[in-house]
C-alpha atoms as a PDB file:
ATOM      1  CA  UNK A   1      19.677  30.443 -12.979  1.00  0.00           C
ATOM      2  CA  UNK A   2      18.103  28.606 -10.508  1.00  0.00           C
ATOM      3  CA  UNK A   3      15.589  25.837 -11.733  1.00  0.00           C
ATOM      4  CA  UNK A   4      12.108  26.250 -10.882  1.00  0.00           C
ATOM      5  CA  UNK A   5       8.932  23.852 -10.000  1.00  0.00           C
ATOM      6  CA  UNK A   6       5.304  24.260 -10.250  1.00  0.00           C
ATOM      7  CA  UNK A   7       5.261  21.765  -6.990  1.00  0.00           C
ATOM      8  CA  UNK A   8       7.265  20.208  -4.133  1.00  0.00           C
ATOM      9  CA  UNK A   9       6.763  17.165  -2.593  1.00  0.00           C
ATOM     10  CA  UNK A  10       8.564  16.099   0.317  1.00  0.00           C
ATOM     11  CA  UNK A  11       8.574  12.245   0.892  1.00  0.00           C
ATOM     12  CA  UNK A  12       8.847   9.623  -1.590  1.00  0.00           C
ATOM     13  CA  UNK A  13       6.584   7.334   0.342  1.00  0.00           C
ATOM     14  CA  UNK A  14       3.098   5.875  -1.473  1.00  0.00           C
ATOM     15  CA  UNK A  15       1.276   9.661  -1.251  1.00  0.00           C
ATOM     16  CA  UNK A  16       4.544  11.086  -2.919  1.00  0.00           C
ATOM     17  CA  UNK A  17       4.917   8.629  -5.477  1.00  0.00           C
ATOM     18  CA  UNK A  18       1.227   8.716  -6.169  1.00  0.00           C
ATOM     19  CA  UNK A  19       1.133  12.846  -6.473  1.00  0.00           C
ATOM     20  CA  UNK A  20       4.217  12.717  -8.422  1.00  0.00           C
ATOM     21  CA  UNK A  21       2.644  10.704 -10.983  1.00  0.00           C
ATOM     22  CA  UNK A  22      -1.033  12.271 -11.103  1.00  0.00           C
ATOM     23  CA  UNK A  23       0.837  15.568 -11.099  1.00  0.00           C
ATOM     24  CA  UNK A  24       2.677  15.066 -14.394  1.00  0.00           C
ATOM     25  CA  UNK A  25      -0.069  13.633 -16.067  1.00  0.00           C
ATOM     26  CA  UNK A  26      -0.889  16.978 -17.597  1.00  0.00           C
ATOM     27  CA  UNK A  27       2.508  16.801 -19.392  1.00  0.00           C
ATOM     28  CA  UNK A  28       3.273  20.316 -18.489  1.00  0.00           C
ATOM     29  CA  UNK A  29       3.797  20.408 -14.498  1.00  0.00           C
ATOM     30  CA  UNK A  30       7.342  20.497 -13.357  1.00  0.00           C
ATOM     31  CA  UNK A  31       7.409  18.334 -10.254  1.00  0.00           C
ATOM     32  CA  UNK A  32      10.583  18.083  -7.265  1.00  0.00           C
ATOM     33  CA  UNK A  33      10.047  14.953  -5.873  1.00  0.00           C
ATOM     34  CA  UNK A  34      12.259  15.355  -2.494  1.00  0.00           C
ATOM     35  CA  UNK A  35      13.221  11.671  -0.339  1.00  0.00           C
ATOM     36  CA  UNK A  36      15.593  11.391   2.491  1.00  0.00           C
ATOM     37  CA  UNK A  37      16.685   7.974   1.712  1.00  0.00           C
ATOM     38  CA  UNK A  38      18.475   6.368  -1.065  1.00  0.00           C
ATOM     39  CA  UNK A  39      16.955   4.938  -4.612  1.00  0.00           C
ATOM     40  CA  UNK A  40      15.523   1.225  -4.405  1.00  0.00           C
ATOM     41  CA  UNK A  41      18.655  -0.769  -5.733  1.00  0.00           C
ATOM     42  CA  UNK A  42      18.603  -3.471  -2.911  1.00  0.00           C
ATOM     43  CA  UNK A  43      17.363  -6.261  -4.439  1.00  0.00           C
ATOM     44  CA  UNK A  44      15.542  -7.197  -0.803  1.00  0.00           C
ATOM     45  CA  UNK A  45      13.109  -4.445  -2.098  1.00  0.00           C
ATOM     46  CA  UNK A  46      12.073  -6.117  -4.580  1.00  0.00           C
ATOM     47  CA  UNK A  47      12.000  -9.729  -3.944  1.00  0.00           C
ATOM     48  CA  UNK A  48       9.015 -10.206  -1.920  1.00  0.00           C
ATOM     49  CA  UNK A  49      10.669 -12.534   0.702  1.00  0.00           C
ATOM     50  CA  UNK A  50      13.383 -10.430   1.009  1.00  0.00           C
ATOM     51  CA  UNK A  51      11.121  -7.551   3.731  1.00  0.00           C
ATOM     52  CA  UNK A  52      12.412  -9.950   6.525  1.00  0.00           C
ATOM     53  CA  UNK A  53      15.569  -8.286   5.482  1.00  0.00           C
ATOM     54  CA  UNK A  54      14.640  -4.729   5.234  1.00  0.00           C
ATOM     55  CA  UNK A  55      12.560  -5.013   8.465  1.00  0.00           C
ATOM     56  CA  UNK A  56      16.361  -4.445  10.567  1.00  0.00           C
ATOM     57  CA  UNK A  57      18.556  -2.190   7.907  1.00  0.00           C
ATOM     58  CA  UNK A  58      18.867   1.519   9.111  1.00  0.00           C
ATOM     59  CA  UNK A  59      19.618   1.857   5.261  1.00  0.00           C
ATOM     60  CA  UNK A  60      16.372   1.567   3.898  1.00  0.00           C
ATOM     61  CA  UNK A  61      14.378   1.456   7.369  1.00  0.00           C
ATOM     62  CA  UNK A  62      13.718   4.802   9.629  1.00  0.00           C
ATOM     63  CA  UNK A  63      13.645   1.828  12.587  1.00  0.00           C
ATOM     64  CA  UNK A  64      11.296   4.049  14.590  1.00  0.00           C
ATOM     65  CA  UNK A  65      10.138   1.993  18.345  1.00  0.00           C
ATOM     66  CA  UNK A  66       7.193   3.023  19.940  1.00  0.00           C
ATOM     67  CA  UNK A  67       7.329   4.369  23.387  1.00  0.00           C
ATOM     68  CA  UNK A  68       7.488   1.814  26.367  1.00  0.00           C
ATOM     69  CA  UNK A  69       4.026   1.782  27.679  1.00  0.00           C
ATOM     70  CA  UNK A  70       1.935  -0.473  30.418  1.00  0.00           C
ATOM     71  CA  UNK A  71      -0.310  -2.345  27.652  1.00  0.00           C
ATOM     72  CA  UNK A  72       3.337  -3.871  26.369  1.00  0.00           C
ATOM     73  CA  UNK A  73       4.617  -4.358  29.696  1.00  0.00           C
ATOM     74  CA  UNK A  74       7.103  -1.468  29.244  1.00  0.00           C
ATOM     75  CA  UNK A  75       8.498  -2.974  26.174  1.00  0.00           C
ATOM     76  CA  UNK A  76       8.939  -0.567  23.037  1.00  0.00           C
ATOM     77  CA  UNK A  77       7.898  -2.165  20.149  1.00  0.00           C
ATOM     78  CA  UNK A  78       9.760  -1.599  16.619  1.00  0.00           C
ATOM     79  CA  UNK A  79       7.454   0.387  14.048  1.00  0.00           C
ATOM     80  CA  UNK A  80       9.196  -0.432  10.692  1.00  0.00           C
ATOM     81  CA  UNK A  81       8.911   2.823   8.286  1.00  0.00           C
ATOM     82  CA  UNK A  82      10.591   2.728   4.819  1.00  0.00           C
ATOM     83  CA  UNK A  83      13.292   5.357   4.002  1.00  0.00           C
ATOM     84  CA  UNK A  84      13.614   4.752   0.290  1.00  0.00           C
ATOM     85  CA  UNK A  85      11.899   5.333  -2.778  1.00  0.00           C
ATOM     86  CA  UNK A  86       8.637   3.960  -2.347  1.00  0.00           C
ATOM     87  CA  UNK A  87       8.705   4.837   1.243  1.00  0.00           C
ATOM     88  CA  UNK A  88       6.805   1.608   3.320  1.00  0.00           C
ATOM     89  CA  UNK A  89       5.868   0.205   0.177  1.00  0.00           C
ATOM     90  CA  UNK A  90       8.930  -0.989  -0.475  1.00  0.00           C
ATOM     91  CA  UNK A  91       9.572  -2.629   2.980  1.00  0.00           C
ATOM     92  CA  UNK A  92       6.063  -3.844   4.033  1.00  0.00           C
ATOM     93  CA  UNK A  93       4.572  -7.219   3.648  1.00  0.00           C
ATOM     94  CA  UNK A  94       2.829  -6.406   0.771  1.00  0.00           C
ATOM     95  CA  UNK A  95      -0.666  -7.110   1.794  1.00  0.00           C
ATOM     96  CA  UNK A  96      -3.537  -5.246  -0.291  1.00  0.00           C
ATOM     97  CA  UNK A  97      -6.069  -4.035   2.598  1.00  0.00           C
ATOM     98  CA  UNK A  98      -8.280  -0.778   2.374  1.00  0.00           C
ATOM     99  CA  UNK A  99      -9.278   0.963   4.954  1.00  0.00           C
ATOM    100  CA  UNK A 100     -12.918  -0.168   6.538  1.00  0.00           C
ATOM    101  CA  UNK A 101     -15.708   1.766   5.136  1.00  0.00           C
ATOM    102  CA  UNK A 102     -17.168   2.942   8.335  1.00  0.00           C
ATOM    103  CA  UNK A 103     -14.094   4.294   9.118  1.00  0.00           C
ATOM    104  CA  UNK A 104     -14.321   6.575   6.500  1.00  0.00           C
ATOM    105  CA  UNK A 105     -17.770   7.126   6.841  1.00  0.00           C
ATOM    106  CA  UNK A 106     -17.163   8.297  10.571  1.00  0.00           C
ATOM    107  CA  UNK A 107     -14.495  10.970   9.321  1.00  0.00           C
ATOM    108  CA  UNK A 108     -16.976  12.400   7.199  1.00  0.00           C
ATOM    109  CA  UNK A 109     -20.146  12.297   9.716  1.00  0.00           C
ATOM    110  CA  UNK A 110     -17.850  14.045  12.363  1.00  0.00           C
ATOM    111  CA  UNK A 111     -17.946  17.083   9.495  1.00  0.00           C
ATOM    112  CA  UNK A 112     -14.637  15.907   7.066  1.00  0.00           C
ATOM    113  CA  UNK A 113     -16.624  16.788   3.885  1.00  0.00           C
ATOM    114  CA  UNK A 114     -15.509  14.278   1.143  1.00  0.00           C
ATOM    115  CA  UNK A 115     -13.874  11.824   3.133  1.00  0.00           C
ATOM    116  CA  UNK A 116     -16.770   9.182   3.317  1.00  0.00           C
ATOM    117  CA  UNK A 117     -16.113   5.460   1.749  1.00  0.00           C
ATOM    118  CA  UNK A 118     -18.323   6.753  -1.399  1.00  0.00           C
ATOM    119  CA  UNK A 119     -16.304   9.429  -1.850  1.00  0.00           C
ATOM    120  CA  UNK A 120     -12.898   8.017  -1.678  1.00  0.00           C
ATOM    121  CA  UNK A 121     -13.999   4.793  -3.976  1.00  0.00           C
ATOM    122  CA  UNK A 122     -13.613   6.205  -7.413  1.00  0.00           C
ATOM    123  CA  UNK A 123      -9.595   7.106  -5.951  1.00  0.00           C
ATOM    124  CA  UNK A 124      -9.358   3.251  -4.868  1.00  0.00           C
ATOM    125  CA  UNK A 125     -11.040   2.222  -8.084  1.00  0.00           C
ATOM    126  CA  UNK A 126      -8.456   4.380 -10.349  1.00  0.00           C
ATOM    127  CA  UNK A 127      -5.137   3.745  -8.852  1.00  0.00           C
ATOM    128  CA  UNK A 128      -5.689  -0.028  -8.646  1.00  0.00           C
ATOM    129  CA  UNK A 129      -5.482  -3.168 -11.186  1.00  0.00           C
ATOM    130  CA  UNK A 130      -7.385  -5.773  -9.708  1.00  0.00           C
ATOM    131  CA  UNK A 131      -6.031  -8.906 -11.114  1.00  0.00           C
ATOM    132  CA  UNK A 132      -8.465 -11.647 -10.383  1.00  0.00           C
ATOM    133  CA  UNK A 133     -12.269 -12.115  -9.811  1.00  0.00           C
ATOM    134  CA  UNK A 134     -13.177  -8.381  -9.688  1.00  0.00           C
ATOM    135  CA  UNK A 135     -16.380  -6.160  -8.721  1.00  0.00           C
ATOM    136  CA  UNK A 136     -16.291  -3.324 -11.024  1.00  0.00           C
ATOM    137  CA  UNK A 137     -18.579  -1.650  -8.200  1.00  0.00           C
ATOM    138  CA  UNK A 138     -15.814  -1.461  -6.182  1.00  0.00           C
ATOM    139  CA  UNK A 139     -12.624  -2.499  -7.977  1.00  0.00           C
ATOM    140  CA  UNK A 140     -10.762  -1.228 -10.328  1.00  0.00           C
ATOM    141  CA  UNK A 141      -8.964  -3.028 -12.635  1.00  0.00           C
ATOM    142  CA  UNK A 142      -7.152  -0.542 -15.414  1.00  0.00           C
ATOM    143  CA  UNK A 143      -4.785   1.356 -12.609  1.00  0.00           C
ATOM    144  CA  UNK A 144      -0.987   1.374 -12.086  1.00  0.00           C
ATOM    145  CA  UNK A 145      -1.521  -0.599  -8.539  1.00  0.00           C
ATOM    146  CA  UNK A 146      -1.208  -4.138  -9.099  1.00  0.00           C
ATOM    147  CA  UNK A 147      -3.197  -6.156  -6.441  1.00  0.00           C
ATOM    148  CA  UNK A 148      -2.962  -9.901  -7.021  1.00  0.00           C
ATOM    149  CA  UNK A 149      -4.408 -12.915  -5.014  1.00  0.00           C
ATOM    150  CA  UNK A 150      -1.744 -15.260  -2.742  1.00  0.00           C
ATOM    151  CA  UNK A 151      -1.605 -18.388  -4.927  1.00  0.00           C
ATOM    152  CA  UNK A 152       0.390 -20.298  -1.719  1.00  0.00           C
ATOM    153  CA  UNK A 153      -1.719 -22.465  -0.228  1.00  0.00           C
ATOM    154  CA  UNK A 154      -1.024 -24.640   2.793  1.00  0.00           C
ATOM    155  CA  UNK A 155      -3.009 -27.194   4.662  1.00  0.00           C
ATOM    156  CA  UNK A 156      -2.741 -25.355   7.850  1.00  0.00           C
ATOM    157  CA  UNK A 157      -4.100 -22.482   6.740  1.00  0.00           C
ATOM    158  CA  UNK A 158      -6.841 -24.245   4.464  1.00  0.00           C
ATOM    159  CA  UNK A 159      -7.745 -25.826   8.418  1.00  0.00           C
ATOM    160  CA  UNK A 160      -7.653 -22.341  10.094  1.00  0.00           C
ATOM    161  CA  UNK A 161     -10.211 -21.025   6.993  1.00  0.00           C
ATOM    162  CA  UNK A 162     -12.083 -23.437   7.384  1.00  0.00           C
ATOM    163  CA  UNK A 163     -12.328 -23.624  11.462  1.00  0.00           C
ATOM    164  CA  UNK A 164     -13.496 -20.338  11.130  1.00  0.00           C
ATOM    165  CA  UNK A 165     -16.338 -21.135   9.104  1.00  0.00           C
ATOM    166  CA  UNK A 166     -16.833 -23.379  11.085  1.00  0.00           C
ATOM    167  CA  UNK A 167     -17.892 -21.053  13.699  1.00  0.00           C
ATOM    168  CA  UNK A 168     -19.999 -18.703  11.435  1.00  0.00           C
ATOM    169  CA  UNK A 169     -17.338 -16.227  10.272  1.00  0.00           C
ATOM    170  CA  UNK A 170     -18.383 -15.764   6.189  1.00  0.00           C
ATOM    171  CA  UNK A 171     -15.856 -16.986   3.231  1.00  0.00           C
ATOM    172  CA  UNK A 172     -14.881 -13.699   2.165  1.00  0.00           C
ATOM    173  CA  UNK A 173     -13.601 -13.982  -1.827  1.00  0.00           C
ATOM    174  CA  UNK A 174     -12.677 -10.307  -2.048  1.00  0.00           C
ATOM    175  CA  UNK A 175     -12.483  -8.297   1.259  1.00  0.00           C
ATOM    176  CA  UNK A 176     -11.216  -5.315  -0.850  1.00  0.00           C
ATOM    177  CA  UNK A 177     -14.590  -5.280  -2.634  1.00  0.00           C
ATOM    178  CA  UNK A 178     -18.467  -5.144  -1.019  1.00  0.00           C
ATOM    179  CA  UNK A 179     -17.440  -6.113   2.556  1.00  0.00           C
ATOM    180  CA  UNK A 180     -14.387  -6.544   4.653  1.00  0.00           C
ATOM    181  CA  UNK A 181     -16.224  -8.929   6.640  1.00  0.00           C
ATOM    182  CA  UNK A 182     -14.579 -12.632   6.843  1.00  0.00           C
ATOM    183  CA  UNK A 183     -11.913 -15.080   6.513  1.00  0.00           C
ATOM    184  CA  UNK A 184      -9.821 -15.624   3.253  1.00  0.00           C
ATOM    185  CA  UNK A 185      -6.261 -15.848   1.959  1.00  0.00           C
ATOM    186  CA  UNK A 186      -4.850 -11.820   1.564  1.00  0.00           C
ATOM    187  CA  UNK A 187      -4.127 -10.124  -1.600  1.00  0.00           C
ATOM    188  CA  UNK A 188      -1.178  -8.952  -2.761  1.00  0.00           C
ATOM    189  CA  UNK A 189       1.121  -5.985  -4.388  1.00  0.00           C
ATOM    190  CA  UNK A 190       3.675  -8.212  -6.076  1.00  0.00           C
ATOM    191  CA  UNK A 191       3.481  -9.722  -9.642  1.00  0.00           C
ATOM    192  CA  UNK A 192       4.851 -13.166 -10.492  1.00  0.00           C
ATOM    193  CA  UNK A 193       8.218 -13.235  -8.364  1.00  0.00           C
ATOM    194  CA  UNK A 194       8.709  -9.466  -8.064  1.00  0.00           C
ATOM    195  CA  UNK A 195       6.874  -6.666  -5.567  1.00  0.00           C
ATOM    196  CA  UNK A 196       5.037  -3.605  -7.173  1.00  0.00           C
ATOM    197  CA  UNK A 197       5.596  -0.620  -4.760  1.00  0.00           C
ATOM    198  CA  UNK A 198       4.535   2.887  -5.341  1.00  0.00           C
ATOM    199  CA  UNK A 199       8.011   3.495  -7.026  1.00  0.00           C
ATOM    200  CA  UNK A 200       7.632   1.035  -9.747  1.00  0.00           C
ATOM    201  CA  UNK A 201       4.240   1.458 -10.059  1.00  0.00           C
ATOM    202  CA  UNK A 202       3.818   5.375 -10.141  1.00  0.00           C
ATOM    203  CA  UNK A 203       7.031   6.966  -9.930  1.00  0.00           C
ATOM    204  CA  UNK A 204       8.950   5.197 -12.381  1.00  0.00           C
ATOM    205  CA  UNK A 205       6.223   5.998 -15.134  1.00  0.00           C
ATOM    206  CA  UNK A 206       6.649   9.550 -14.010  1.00  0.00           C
ATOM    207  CA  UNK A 207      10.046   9.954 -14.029  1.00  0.00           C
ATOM    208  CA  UNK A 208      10.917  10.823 -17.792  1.00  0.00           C
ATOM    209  CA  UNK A 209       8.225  13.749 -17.010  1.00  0.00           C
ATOM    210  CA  UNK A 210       9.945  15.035 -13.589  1.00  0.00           C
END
């Protein structure tokens, strides 16, 4: 007999991973979690240095190129995409950056109904552990996302920071939280000396219920 699902889901990029996990939550959905490329063995997926890697294998990478166009003086420019579990999560350079709030606010004043930045907050809030100085307003901090500050400092970048200060650009502590607005060091999805994509931090909880 063929086996049977309560849901599909083609792709397992962030979205899958993250449906695949809120999905099964119940205990009782049967979930197919479908991905074109292979599991996330390579150990450049993992290490966070090692995206300089993935950022040129066809194995893990879709190595899409954008079309040649005048504003890149008819140069196509490579659009890394991940094709592996975890999708671009696993490839990226694992900087933590929402979207900007008017942004979403925009969608939802052209007449996308539950698409403003107070709608889509409580989502942020709940899939993300904000390690770190945290606004509970805005952060969450009791997710499966970990988001972690870049301990590496350097005195170029300490200059740069503080050049732009300098000219009357804020010190931004969290740009995740109240404002975007400003200059800082980024946050991060990797804990200690390993990455946290949406594989390892959604779909691997979920996969004894798939």
């Amino acid at each position: 007999m063929a086996e049977t699902f309560d849901y599909i889901i083609v792709g397992a990029g962030s979205a899958g991973c993250i449906l695949a996990n809120r999905l099964t939550e119940d205990g009782k959905s049967k979930v197919c979690l479908l991905e074109a490329g292979p599991p996330d063995w390579n150990p450049y997926l993992h290490i966070p240095a090692g995206f300089i890697k993935t950022l040129t294998d066809p194995k893990v990478n879709w190595l899409y190129e954008s079309e040649p166009s005048y504003w890149t003086a008819g140069r196509s420019i490579g659009v890394p995409r991940g094709k592996t579990l975890g999708g671009s999560s696993s490839i990226n350079g694992h900087i933590y950056n929402r979207g900007q709030r008017m942004d979403f606010d925009g969608w939802a004043q052209r007449g996308n109904k539950g698409w403003g930045y107070a709608d889509v907050l409580p989502y942020f809030r709940a899939y993300e552990n904000r390690m770190g100085q945290a606004d509970n307003v805005y952060r969450g901090q009791s997710g499966e996302q970990i988001v972690t500050d870049l301990e590496w400092r350097h005195p170029l970048c300490d200059a740069f920071v503080e050049a732009a200060v300098d000219m009357g650009m804020p010190r931004n502590s969290d740009y995740n939280g109240r404002s975007q607005e400003g200059v800082s060091y980024v946050q991060r999805t990797t804990l200690g000396r390993r990455r946290v994509s949406a594989a390892r931090a959604f779909l691997n909880p979920a996969k004894s219920r798939l």
